[in-house]
C-alpha atoms as a PDB file:
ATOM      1  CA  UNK A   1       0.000   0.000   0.000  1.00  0.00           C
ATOM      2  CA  UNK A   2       2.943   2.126   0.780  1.00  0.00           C
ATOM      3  CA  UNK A   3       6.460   2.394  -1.024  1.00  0.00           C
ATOM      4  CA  UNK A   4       8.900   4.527   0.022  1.00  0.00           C
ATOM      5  CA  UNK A   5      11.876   4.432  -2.035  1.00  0.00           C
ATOM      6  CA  UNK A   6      15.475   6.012  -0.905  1.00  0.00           C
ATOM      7  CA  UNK A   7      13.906   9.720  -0.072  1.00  0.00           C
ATOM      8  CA  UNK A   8      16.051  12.576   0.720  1.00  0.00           C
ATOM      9  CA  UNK A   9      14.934  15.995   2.337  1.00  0.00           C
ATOM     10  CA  UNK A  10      17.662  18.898   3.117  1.00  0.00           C
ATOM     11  CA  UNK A  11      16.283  22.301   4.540  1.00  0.00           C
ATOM     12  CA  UNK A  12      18.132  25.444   3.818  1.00  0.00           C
ATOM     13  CA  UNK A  13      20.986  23.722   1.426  1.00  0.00           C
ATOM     14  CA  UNK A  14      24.355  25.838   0.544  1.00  0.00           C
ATOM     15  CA  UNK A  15      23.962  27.542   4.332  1.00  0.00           C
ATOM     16  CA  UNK A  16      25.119  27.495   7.707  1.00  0.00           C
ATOM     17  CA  UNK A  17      21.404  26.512   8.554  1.00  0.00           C
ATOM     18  CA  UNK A  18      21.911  23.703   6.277  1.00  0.00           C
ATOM     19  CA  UNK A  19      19.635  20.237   7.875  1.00  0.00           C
ATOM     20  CA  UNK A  20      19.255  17.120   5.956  1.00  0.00           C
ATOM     21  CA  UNK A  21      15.562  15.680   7.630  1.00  0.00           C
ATOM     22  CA  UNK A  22      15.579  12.573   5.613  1.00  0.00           C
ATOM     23  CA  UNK A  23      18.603  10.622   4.586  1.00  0.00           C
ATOM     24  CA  UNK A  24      17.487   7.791   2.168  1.00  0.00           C
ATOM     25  CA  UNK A  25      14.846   6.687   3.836  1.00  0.00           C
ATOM     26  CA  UNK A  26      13.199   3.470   2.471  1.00  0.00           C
ATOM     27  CA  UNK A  27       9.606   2.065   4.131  1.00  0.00           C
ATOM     28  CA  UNK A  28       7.138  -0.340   2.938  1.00  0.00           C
ATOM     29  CA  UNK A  29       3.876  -1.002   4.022  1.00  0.00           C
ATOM     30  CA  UNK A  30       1.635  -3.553   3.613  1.00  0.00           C
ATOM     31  CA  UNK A  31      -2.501  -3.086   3.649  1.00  0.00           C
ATOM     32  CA  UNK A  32      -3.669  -3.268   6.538  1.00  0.00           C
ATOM     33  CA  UNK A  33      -0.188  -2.720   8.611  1.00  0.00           C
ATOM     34  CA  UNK A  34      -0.623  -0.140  11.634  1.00  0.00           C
ATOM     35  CA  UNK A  35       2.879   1.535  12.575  1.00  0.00           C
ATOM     36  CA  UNK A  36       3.742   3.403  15.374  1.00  0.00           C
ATOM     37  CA  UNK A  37       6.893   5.814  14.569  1.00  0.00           C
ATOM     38  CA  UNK A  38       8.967   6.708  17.295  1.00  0.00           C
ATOM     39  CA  UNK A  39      12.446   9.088  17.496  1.00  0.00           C
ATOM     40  CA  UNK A  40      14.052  11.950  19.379  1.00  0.00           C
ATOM     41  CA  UNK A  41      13.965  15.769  18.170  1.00  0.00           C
ATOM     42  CA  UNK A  42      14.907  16.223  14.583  1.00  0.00           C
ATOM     43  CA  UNK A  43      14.922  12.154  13.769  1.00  0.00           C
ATOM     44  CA  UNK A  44      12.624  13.561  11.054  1.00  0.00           C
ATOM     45  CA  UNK A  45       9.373  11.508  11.671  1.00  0.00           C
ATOM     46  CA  UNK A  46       7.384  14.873  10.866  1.00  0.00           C
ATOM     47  CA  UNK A  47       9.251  15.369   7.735  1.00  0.00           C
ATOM     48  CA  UNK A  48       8.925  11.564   6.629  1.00  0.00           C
ATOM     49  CA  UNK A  49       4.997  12.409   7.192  1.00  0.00           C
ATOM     50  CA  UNK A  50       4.707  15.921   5.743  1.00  0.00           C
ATOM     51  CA  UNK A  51       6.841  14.090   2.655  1.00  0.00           C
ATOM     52  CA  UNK A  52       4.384  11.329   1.995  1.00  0.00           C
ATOM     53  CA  UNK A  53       1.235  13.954   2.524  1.00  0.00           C
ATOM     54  CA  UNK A  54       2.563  16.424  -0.003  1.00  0.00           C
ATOM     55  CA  UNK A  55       3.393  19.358   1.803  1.00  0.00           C
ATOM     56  CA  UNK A  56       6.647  19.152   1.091  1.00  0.00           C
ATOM     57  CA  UNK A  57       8.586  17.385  -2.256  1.00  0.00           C
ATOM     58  CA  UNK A  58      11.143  15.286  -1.712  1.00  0.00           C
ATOM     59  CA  UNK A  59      14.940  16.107  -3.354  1.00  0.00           C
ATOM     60  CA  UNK A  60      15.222  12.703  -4.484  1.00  0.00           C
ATOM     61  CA  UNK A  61      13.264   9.399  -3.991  1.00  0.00           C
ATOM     62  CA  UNK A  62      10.190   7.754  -4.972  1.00  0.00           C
ATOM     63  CA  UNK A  63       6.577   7.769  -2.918  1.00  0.00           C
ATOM     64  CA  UNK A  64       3.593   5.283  -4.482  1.00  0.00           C
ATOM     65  CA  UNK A  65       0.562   4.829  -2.689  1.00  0.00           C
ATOM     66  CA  UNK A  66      -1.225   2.075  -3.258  1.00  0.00           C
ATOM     67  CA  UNK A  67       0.548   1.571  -6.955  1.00  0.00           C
ATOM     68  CA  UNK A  68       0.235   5.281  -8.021  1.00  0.00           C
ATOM     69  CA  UNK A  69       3.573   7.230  -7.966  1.00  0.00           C
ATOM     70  CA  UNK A  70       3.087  10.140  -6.290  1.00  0.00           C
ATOM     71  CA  UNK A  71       6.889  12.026  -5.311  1.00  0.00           C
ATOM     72  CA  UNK A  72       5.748  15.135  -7.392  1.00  0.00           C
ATOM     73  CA  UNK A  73       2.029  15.250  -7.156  1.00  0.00           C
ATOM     74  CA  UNK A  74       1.224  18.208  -5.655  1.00  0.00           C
ATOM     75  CA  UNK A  75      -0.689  18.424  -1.673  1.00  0.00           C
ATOM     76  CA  UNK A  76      -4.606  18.788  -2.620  1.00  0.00           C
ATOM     77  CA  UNK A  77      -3.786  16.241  -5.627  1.00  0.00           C
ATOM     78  CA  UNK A  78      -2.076  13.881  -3.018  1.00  0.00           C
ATOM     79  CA  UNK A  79      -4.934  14.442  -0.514  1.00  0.00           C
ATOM     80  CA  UNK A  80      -7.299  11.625  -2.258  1.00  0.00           C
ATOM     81  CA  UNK A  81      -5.469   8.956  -1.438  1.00  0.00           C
ATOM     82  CA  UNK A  82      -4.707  10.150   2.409  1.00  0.00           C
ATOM     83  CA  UNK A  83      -6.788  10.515   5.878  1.00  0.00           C
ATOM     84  CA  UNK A  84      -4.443  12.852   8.494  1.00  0.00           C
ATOM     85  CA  UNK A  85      -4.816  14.241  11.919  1.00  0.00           C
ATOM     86  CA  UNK A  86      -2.961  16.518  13.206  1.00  0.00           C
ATOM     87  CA  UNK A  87      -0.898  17.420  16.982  1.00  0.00           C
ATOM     88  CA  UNK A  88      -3.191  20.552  17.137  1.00  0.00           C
ATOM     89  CA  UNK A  89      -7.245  19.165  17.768  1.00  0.00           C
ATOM     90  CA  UNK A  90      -7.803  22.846  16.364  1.00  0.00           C
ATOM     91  CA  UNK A  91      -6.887  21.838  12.638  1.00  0.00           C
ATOM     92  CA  UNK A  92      -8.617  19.619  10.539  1.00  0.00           C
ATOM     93  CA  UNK A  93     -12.101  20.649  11.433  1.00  0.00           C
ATOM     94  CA  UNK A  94     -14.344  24.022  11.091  1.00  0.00           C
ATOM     95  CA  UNK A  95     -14.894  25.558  14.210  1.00  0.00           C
ATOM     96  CA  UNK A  96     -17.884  27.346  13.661  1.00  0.00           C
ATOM     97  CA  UNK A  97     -19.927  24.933  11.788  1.00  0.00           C
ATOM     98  CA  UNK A  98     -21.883  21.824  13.516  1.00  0.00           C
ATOM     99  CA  UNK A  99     -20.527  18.547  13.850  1.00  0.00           C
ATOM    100  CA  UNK A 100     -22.984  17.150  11.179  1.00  0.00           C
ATOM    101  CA  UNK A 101     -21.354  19.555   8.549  1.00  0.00           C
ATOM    102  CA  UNK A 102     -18.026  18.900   9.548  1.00  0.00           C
ATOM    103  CA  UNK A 103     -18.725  15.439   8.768  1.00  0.00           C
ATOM    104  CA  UNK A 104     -20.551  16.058   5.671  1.00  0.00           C
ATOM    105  CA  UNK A 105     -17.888  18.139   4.726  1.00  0.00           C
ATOM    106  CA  UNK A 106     -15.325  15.261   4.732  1.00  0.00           C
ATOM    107  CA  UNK A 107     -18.181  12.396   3.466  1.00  0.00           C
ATOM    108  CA  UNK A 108     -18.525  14.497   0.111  1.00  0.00           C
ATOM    109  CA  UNK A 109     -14.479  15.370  -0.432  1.00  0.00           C
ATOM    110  CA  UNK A 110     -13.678  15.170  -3.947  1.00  0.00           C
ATOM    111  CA  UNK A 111     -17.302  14.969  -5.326  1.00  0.00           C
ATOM    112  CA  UNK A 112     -18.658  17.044  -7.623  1.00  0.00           C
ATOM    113  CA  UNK A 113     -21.362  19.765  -5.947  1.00  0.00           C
ATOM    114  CA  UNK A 114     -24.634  20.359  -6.642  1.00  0.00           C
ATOM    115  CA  UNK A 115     -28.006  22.086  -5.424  1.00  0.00           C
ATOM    116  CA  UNK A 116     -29.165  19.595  -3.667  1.00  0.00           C
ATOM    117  CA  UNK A 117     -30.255  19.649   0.494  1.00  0.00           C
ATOM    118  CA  UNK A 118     -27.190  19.858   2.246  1.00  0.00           C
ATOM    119  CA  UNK A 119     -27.823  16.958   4.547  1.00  0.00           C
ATOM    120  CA  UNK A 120     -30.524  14.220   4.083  1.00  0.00           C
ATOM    121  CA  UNK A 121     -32.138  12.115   7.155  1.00  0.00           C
ATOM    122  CA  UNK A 122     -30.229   8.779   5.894  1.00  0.00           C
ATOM    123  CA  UNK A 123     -27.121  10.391   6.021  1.00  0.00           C
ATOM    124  CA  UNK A 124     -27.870  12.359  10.113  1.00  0.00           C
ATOM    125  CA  UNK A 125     -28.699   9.040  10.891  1.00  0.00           C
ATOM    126  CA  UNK A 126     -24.852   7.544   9.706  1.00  0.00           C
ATOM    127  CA  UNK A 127     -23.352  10.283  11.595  1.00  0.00           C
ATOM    128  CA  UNK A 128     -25.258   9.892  14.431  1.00  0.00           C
ATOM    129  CA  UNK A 129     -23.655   5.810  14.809  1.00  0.00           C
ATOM    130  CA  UNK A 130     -20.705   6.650  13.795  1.00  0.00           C
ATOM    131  CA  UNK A 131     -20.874   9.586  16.456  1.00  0.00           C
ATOM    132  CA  UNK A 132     -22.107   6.763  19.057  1.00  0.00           C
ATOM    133  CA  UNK A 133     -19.130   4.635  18.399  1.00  0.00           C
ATOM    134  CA  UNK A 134     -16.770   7.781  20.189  1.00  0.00           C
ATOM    135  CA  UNK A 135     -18.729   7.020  23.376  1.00  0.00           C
ATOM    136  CA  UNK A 136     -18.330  10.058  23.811  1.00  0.00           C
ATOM    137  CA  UNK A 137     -22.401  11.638  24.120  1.00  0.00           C
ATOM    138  CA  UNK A 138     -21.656  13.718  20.513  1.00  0.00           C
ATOM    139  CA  UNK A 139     -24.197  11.461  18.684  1.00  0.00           C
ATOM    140  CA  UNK A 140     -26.553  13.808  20.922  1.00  0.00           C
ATOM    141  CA  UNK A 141     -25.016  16.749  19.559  1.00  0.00           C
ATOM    142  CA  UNK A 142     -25.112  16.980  15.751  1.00  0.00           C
ATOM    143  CA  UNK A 143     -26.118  20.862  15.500  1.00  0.00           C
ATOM    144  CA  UNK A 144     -23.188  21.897  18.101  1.00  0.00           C
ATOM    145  CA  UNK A 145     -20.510  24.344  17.291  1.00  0.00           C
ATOM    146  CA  UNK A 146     -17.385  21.964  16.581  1.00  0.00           C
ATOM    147  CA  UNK A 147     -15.516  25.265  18.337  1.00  0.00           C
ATOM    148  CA  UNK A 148     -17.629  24.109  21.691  1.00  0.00           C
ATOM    149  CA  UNK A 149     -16.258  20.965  22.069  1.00  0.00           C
ATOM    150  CA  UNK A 150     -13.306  19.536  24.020  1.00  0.00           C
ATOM    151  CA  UNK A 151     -10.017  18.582  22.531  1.00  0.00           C
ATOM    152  CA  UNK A 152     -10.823  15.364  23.484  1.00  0.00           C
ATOM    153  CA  UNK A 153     -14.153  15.434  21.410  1.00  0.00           C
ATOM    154  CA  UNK A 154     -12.817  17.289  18.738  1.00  0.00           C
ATOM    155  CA  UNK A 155      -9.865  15.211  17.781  1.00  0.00           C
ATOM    156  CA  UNK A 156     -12.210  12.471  17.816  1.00  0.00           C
ATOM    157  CA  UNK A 157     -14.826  14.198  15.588  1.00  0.00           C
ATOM    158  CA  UNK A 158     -11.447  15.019  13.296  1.00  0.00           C
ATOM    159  CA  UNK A 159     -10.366  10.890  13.319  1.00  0.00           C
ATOM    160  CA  UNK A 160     -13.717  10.422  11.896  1.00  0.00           C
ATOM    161  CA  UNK A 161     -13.971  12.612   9.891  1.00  0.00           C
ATOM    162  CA  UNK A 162     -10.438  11.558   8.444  1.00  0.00           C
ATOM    163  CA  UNK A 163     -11.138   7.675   7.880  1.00  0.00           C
ATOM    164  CA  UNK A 164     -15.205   8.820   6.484  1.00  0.00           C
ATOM    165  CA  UNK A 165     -13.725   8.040   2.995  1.00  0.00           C
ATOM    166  CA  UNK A 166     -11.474   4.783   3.923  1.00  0.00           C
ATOM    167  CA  UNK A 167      -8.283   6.554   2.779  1.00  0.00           C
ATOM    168  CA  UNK A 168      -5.252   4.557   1.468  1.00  0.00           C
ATOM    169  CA  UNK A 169      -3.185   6.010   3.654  1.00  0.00           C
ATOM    170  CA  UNK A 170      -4.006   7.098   7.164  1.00  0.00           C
ATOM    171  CA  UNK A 171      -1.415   9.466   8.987  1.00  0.00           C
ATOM    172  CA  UNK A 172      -1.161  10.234  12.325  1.00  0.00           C
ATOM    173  CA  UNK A 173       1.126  13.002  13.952  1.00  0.00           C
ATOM    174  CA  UNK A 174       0.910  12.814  17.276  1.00  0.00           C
ATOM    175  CA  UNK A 175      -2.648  13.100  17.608  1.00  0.00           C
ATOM    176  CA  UNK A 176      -2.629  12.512  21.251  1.00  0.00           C
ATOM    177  CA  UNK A 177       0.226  14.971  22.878  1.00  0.00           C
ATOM    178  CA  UNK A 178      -2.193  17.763  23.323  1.00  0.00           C
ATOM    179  CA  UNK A 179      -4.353  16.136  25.247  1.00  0.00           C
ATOM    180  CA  UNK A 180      -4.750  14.899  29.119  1.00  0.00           C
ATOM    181  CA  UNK A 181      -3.744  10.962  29.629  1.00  0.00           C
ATOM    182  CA  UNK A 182      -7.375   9.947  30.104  1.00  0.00           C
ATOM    183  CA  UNK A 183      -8.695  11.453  27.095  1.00  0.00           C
ATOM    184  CA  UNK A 184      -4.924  10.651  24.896  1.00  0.00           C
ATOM    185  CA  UNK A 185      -6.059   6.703  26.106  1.00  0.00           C
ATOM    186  CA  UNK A 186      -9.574   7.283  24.728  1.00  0.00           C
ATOM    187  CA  UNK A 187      -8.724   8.797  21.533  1.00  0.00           C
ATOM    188  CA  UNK A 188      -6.239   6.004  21.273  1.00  0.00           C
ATOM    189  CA  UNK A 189      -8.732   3.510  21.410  1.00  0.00           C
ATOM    190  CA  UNK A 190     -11.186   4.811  19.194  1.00  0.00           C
ATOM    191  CA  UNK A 191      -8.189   4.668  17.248  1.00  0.00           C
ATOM    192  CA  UNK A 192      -7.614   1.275  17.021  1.00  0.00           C
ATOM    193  CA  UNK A 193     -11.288   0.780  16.831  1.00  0.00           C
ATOM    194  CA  UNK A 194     -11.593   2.411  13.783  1.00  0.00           C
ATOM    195  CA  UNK A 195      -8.708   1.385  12.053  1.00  0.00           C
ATOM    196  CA  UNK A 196      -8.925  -2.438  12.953  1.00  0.00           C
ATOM    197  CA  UNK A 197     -12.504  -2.262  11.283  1.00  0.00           C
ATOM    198  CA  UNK A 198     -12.006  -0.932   8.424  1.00  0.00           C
ATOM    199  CA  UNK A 199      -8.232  -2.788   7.802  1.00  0.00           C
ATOM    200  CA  UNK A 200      -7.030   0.950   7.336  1.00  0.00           C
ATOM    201  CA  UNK A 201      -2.939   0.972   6.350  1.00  0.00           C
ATOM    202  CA  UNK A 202      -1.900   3.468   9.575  1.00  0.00           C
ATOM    203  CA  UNK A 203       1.679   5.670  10.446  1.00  0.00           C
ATOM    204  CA  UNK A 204       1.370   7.368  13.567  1.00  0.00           C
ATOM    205  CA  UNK A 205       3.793   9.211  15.068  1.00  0.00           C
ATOM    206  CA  UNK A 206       4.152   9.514  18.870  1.00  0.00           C
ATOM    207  CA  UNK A 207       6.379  10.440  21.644  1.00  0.00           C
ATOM    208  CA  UNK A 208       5.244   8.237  24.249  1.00  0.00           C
ATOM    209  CA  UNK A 209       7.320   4.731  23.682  1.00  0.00           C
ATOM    210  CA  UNK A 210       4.496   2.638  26.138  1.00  0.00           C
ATOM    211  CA  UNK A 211       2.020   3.998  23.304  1.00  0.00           C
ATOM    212  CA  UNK A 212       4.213   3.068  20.370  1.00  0.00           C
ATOM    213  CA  UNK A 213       5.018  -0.316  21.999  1.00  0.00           C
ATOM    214  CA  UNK A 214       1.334  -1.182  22.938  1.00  0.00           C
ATOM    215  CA  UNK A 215      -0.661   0.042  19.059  1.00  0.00           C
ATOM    216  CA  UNK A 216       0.071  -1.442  16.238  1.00  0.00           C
ATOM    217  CA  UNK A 217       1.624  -4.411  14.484  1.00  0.00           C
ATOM    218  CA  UNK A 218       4.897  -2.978  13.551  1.00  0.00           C
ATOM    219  CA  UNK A 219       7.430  -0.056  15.702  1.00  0.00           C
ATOM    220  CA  UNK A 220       9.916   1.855  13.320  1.00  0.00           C
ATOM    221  CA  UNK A 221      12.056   3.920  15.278  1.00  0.00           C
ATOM    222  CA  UNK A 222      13.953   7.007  13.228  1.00  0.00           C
ATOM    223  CA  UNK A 223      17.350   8.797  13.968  1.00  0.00           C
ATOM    224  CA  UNK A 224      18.977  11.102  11.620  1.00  0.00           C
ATOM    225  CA  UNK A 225      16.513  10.719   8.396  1.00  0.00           C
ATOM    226  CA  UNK A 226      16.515   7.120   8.576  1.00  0.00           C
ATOM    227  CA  UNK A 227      15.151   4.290  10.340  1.00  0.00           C
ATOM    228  CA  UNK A 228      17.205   2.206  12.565  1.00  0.00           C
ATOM    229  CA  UNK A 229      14.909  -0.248  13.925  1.00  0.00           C
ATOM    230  CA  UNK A 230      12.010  -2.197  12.149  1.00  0.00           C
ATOM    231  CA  UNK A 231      10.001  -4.402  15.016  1.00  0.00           C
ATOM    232  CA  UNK A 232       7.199  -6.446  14.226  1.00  0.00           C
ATOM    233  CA  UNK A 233       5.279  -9.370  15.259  1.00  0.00           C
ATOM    234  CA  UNK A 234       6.220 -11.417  18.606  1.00  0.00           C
ATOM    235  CA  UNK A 235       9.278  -9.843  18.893  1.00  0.00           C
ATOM    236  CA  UNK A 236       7.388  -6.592  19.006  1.00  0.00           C
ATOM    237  CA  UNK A 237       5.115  -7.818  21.481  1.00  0.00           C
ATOM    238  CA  UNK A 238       7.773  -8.666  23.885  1.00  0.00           C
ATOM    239  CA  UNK A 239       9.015  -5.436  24.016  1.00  0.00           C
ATOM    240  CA  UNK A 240       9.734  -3.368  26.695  1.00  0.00           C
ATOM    241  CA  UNK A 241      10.559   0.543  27.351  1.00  0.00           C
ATOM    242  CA  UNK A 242      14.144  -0.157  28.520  1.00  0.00           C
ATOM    243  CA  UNK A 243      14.435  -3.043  25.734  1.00  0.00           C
ATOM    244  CA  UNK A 244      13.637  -0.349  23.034  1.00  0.00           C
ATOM    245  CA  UNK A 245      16.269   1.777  24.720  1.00  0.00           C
ATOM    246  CA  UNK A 246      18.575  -0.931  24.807  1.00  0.00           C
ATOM    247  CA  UNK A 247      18.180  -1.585  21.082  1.00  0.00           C
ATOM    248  CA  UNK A 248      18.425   2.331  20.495  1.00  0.00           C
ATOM    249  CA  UNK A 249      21.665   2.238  21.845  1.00  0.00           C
ATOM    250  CA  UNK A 250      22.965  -0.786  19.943  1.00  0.00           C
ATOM    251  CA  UNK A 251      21.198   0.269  16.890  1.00  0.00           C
ATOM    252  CA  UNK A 252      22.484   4.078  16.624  1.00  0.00           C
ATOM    253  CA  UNK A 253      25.898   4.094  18.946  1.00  0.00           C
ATOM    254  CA  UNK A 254      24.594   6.571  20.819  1.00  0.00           C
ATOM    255  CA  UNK A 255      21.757   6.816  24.310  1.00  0.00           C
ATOM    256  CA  UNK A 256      18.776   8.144  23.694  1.00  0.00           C
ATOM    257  CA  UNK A 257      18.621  11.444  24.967  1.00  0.00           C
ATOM    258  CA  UNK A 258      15.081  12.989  23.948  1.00  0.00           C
ATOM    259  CA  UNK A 259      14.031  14.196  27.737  1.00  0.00           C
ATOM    260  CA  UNK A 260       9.922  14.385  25.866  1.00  0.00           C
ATOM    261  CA  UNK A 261       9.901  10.641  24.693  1.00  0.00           C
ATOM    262  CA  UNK A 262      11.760   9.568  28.022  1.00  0.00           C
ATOM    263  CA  UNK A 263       9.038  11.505  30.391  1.00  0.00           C
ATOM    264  CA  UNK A 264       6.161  10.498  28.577  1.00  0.00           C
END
């Protein structure tokens, strides 16, 4: 579903500023694969995902989703094949229009419009179970202000509204960090929900190693602009904080000294 192919990324070349973010970086994943990406400050796991979302091109390399190549297709172009959420609960959805239209607003992305009634009863009705699913009391709530809600609730409504379409790709950058533990574990778990029922392909990024450890099926870990560990299966299941430390270590000659990752 996903075939990264030897990408490079250098900010600010020719100057003293100069900062090469991805250093021919190679990832494939299957359908269906959920992988957590972990690293310290500047391993470039936010460039790897603004790279495969568009928002920024690539020096050299090769992305395909799902067959297509797309290493110079531009953002909005790109944005078909891709669900995202964001750090900040505050992007990804309209803050002064009702949950129902946010949701409309991502059911009908890359239709064609036309004059007829915004939203029918079938479709209130498929937001409202979808809504249920959050557990969250928002299937009660269709005509609130998204801008009322918690961050909690919001990132929620903004995971739903991200998956609506069943995108190839589903990317996740550190959806949880602004939020308390309680609602972070919630929000993780209608996380998994969704994405375990509809066999969605899934990178998240995320500070917190117990998180990274527990989701998915597969752990990368990133240092430099490239990844230095690849865990999957049993071995992945076995894993422990200080093992992934351990294997750090081994893995990059160096201790892992990100004081965010190591708190959370």
């Amino acid at each position: 579903m996903l075939d990264v192919q030897k990408i490079y990324k250098t900010f600010n070349p020719g100057t003293v500023n100069e900062k090469r973010a991805l250093n021919g970086l190679s990832l494939q994943l299957a359908e269906g694969d959920f992988v957590t990406v972990i690293g310290g400050n500047g391993a470039g796991k936010s460039t790897l995902l603004n790279a495969l979302a568009g928002t920024w091109l690539v020096d050299a390399g090769h992305i395909l989703i799902n067959g297509t190549d797309v290493t110079k297709m531009p953002e909005f172009k790109r944005a078909k094949f891709l669900g995202r959420v964001f750090q900040d609960p505050m992007m990804g959805t309209a803050a002064t229009m009702e949950i129902a239209e946010n949701l409309a607003l991502a059911a009908r992305r890359g239709e064609r419009r036309g004059l007829s009634k915004g939203i029918n009863r079938k479709e209130l009705e498929e937001y409202r179970e979808l809504l249920a699913m959050l557990d969250l009391g928002l299937e009660d709530r269709l005509t609130s202000k998204v801008g009322l809600l918690s961050g909690g609730q919001r990132q929620a409504v903004t995971l739903l509204m991200a998956t609506l379409k069943r995108p190839k790709l589903l990317l996740l950058d550190e959806h949880t960090a602004a939020l308390d533990p309680k609602t972070a574990a919630k929000v993780l778990e209608t996380t998994n929900k969704i994405v375990t029922k509809d066999h969605l392909t899934t990178l998240m990024i995320t500070h917190n190693m117990r998180d990274a450890i527990v989701n998915g099926n597969r752990l990368i870990m990133m240092s430099n602009g490239k990844i230095i560990l690849d865990i999957s299966g049993e071995e992945k299941k076995r894993l422990t904080v200080d093992d992934l430390l351990q294997k750090f270590a081994v893995a990059s000659g160096e201790k892992f000294d990100d004081d965010r990752t190591l708190l959370s």
